[in-house]
C-alpha atoms as a PDB file:
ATOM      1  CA  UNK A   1       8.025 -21.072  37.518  1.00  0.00           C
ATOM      2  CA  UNK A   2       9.573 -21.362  34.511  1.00  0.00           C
ATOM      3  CA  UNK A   3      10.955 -24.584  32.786  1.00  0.00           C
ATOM      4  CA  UNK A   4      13.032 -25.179  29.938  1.00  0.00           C
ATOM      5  CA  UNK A   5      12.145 -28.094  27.719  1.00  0.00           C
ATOM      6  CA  UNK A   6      15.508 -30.370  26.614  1.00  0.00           C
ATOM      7  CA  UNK A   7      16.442 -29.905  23.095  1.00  0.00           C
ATOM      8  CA  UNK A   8      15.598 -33.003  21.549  1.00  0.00           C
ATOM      9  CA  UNK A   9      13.833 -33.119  17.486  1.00  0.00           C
ATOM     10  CA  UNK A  10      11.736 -29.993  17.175  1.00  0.00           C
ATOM     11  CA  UNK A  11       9.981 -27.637  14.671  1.00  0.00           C
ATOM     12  CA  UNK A  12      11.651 -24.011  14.634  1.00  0.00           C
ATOM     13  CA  UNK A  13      10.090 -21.163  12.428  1.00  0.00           C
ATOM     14  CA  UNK A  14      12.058 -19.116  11.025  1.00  0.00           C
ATOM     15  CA  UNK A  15      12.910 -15.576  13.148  1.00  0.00           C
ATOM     16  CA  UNK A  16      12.854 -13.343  10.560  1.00  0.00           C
ATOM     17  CA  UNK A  17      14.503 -10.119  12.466  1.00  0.00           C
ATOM     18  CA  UNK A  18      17.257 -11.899  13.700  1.00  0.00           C
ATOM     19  CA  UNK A  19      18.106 -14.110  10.423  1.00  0.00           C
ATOM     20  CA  UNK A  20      20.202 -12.679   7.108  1.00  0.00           C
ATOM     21  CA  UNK A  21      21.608 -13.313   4.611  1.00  0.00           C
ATOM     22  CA  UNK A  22      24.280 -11.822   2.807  1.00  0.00           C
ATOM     23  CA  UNK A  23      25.282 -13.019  -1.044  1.00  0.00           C
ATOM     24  CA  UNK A  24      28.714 -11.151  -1.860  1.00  0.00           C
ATOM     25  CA  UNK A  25      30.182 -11.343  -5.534  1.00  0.00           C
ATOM     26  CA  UNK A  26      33.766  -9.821  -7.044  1.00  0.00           C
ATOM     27  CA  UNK A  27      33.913  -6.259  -8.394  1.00  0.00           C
ATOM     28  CA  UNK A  28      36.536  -6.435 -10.981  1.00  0.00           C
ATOM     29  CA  UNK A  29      38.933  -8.068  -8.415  1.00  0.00           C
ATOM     30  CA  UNK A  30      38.847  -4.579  -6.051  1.00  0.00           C
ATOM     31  CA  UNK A  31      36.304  -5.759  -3.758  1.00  0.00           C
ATOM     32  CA  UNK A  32      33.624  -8.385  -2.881  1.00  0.00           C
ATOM     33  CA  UNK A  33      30.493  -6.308  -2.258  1.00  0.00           C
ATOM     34  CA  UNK A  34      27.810  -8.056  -0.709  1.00  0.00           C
ATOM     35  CA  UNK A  35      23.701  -7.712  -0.883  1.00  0.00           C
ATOM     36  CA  UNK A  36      21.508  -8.401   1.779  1.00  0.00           C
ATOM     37  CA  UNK A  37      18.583 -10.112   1.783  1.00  0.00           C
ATOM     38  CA  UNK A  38      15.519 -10.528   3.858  1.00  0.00           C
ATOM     39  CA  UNK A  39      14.152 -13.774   4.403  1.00  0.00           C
ATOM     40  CA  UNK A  40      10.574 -14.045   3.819  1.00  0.00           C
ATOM     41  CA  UNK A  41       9.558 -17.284   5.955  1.00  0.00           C
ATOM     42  CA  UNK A  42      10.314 -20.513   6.706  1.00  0.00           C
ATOM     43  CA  UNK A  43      11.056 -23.350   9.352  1.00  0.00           C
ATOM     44  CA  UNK A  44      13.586 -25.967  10.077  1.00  0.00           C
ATOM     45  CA  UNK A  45      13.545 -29.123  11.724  1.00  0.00           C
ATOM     46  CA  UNK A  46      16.379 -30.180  14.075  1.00  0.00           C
ATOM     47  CA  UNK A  47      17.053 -32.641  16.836  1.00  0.00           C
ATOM     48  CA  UNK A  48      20.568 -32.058  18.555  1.00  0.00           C
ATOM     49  CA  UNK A  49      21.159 -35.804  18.882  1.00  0.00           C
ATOM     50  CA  UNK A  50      20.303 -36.729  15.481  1.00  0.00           C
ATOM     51  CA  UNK A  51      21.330 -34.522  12.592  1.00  0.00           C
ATOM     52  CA  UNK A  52      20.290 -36.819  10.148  1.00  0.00           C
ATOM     53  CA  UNK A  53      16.365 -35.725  10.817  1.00  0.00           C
ATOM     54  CA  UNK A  54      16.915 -32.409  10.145  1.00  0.00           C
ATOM     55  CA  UNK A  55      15.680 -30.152   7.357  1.00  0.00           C
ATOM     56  CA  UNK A  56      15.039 -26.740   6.058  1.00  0.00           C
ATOM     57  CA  UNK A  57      12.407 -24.744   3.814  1.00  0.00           C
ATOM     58  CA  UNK A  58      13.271 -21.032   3.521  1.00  0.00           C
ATOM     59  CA  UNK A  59      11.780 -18.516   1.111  1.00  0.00           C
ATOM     60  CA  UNK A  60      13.792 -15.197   0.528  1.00  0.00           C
ATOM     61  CA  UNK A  61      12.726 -12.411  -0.517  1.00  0.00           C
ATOM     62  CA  UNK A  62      14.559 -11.268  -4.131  1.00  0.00           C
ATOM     63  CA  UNK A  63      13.088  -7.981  -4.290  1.00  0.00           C
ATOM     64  CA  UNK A  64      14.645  -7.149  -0.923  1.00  0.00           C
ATOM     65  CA  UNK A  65      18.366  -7.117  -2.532  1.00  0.00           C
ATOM     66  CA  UNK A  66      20.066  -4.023  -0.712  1.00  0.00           C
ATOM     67  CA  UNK A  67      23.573  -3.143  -1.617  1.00  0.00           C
ATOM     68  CA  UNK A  68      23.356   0.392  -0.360  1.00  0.00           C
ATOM     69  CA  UNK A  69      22.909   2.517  -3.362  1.00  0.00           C
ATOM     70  CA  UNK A  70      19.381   3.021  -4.801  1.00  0.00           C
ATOM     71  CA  UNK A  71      20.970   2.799  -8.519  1.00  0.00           C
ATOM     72  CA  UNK A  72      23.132  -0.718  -7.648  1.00  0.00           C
ATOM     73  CA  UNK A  73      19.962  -2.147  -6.027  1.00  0.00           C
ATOM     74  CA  UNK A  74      17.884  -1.431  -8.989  1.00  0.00           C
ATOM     75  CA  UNK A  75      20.215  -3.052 -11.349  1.00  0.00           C
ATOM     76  CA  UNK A  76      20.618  -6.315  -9.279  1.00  0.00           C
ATOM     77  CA  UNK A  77      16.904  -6.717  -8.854  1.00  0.00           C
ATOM     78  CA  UNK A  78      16.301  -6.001 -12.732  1.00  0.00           C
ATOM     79  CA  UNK A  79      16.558  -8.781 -15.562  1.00  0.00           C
ATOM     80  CA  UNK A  80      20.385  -8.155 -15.584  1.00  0.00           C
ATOM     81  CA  UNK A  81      20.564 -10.255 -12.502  1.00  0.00           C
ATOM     82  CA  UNK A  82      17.951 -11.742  -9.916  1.00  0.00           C
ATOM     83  CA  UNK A  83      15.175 -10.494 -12.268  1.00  0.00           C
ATOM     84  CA  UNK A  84      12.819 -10.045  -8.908  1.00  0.00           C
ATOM     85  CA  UNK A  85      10.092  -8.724 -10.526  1.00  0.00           C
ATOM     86  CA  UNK A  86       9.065 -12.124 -12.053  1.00  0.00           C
ATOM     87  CA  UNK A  87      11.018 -14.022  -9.887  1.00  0.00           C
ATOM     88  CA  UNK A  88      10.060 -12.501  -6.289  1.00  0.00           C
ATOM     89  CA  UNK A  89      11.241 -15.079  -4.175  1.00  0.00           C
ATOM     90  CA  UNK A  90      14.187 -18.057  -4.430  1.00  0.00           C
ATOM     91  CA  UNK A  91      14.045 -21.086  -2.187  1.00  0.00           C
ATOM     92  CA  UNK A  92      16.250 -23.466  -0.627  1.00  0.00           C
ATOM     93  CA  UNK A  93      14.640 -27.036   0.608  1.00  0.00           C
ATOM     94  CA  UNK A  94      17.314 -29.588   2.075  1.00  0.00           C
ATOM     95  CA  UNK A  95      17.285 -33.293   1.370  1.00  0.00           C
ATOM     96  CA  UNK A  96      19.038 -34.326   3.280  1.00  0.00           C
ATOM     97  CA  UNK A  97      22.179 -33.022   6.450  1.00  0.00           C
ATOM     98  CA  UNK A  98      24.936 -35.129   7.208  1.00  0.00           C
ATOM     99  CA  UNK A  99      26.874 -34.140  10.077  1.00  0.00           C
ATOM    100  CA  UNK A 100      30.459 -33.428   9.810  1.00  0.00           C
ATOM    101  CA  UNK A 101      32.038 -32.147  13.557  1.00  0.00           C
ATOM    102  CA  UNK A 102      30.608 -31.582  16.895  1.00  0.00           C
ATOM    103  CA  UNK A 103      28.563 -28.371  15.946  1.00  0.00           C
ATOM    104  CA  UNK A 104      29.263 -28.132  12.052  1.00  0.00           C
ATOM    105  CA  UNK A 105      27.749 -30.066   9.167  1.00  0.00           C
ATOM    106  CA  UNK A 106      26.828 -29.852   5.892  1.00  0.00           C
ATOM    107  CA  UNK A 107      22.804 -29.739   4.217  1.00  0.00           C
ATOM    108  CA  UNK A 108      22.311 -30.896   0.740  1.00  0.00           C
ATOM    109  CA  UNK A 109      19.670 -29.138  -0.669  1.00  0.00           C
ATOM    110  CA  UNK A 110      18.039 -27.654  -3.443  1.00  0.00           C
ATOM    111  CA  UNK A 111      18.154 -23.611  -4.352  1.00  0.00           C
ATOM    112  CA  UNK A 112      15.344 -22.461  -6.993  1.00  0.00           C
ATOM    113  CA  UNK A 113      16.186 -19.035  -8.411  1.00  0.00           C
ATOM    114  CA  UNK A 114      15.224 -17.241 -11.388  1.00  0.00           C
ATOM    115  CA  UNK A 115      13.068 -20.109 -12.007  1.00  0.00           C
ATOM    116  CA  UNK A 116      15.944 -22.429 -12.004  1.00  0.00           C
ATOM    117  CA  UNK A 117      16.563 -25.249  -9.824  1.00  0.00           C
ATOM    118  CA  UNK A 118      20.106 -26.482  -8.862  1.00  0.00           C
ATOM    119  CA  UNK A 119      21.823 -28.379  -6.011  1.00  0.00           C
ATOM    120  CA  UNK A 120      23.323 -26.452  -3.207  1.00  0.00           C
ATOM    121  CA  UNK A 121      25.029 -26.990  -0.263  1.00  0.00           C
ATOM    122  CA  UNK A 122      25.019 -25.341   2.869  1.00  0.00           C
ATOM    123  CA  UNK A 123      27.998 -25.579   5.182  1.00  0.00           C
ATOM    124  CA  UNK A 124      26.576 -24.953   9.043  1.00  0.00           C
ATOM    125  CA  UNK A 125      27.671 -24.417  12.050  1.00  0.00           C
ATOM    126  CA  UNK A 126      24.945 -25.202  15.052  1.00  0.00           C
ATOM    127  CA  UNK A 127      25.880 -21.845  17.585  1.00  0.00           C
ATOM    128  CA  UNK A 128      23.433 -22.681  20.090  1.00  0.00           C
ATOM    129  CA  UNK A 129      19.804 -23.645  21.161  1.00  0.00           C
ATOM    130  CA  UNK A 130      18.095 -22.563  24.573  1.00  0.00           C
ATOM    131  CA  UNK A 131      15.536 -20.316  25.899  1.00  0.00           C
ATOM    132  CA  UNK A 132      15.769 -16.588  24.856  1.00  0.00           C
ATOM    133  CA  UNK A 133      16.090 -15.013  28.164  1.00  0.00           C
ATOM    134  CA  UNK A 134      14.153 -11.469  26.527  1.00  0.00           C
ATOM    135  CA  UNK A 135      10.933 -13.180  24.995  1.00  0.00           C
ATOM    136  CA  UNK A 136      11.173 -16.695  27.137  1.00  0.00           C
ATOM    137  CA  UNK A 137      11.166 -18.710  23.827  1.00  0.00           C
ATOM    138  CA  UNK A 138      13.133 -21.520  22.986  1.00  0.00           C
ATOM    139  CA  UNK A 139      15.611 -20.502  20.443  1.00  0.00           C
ATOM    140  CA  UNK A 140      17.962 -22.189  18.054  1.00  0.00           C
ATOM    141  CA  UNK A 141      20.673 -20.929  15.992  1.00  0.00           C
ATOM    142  CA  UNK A 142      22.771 -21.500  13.176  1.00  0.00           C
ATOM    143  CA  UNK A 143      25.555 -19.879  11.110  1.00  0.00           C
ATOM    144  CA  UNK A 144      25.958 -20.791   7.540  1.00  0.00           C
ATOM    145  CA  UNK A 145      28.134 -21.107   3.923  1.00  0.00           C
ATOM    146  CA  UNK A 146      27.720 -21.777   0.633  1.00  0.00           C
ATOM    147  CA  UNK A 147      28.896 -20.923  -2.515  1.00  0.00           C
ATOM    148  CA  UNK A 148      27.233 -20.595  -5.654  1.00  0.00           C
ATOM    149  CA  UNK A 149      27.922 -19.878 -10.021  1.00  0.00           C
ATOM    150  CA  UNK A 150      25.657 -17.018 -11.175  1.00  0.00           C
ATOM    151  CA  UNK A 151      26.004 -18.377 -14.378  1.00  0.00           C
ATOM    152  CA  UNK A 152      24.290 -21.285 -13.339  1.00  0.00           C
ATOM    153  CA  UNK A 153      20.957 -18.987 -12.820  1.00  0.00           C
ATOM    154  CA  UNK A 154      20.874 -17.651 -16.229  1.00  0.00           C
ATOM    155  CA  UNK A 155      23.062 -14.466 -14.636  1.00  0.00           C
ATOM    156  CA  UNK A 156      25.447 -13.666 -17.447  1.00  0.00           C
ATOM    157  CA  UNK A 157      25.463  -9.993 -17.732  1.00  0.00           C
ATOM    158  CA  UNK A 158      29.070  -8.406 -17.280  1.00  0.00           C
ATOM    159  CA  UNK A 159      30.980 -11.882 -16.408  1.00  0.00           C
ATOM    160  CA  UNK A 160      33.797 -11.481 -15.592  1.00  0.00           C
ATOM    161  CA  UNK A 161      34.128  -8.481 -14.867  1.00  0.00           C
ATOM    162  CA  UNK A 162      31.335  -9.025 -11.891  1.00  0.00           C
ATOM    163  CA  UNK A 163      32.707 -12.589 -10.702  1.00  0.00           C
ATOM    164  CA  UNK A 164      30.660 -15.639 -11.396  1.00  0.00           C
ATOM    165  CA  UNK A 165      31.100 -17.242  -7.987  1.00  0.00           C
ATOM    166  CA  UNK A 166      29.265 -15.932  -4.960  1.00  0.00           C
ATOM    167  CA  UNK A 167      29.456 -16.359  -1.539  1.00  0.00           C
ATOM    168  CA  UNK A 168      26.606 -16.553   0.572  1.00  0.00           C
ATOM    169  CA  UNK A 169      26.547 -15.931   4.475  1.00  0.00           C
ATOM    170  CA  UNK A 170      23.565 -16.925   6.654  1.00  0.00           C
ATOM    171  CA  UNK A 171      22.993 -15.862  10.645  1.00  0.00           C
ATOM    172  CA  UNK A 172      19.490 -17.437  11.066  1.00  0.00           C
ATOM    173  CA  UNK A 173      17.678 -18.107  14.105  1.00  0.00           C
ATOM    174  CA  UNK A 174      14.496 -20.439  14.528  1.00  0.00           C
ATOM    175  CA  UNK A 175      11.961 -20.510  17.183  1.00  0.00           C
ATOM    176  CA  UNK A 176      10.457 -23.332  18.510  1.00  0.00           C
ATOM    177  CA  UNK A 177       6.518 -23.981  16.747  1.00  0.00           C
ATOM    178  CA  UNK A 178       4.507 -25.526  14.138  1.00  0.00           C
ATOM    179  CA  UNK A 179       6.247 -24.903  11.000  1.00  0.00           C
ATOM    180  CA  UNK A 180       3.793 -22.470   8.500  1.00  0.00           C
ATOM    181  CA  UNK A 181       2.254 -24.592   6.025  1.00  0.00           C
ATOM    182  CA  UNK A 182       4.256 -23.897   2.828  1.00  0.00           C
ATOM    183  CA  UNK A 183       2.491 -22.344  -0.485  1.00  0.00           C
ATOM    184  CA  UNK A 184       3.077 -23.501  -3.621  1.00  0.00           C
ATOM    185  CA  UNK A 185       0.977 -20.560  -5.322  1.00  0.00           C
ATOM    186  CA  UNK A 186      -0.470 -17.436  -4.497  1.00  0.00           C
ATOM    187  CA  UNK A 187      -3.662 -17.598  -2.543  1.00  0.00           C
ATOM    188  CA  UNK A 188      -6.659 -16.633  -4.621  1.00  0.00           C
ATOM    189  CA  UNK A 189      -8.808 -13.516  -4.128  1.00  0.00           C
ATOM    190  CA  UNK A 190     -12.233 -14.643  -2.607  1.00  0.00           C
ATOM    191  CA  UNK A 191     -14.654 -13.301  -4.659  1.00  0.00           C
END
């Protein structure tokens, strides 16, 4: 017989099929085209009944940048913008997550990119948490916002004609574990 545990404060790693992220910009005022991103790995903490425990470590992956066009991708992942091949991966840690309606709040955190570090927040909305009727695992989710300057990451190239202010877009979904332990640096090759 199966049982499903209550909600309550609990680890979640990071589902990495079934979270993405999307980080749209102005094209001359025409359109806002958007890139999406993978997410490498990553966990978040959460407790229904008390948002002010929860917290969030993701890595994403730069290199992964995917606008639909082989050329377009190149270009964002080259030094012109995200620079991915020295800076691989960006990271967001909260601080802290106040909460701001019954299933929407906000996470202060901290987005390193380009080797930069600046203050971000993340707008969420909590969807839903319960057990994934397809793999029997307990499942949160979360839709999220922010908005960012590009300018802000050492992106200059072709302001304004490619805005300075992006929005981001987040579907992630977590399931319930021991977060990964987080590196700091590359493992070393045993010799």
């Amino acid at each position: 017989m199966l049982t499903c545990a209550s909600a309550g404060a609990t680890d979640f790693v990071i589902d990495t099929v079934h979270t993405q992220i999307y980080a749209c910009v102005s094209h001359l005022g025409f359109s806002a085209p958007c890139a999406r991103f993978k997410i490498q790995s990553g966990f978040f903490h959460f407790d229904e009944g008390n948002w002010t425990t929860a917290r969030v470590d993701a890595l994403v992956d730069t290199q992964s940048a995917d606008l639909g066009d082989a050329a377009w991708n190149d270009t964002v992942r080259s030094w012109q913008f995200l620079d991915s091949g020295k800076y691989p991966l960006a990271r967001f840690v909260s601080h802290s997550v106040e909460k701001t309606g019954k299933q929407s709040g906000i996470a202060h955190g901290m987005l390193t990119l380009r080797g930069m570090t600046r203050p971000l927040d993340l707008r969420i909305t909590f969807n839903r948490a319960g057990l994934d009727p397809y793999d029997l695992r307990y499942t949160a989710g979360f839709s999220a916002a922010a908005t960012l300057k590009r300018s802000e990451f050492g992106m200059t190239k072709y302001l304004p004609d490619i805005g300075d202010e992006v929005t981001i877009r987040i579907e992630a979904e977590g399931l319930r574990g021991e977060p990964p332990p987080v590196q700091t640096a590359p493992a070393k090759p045993e010799t």
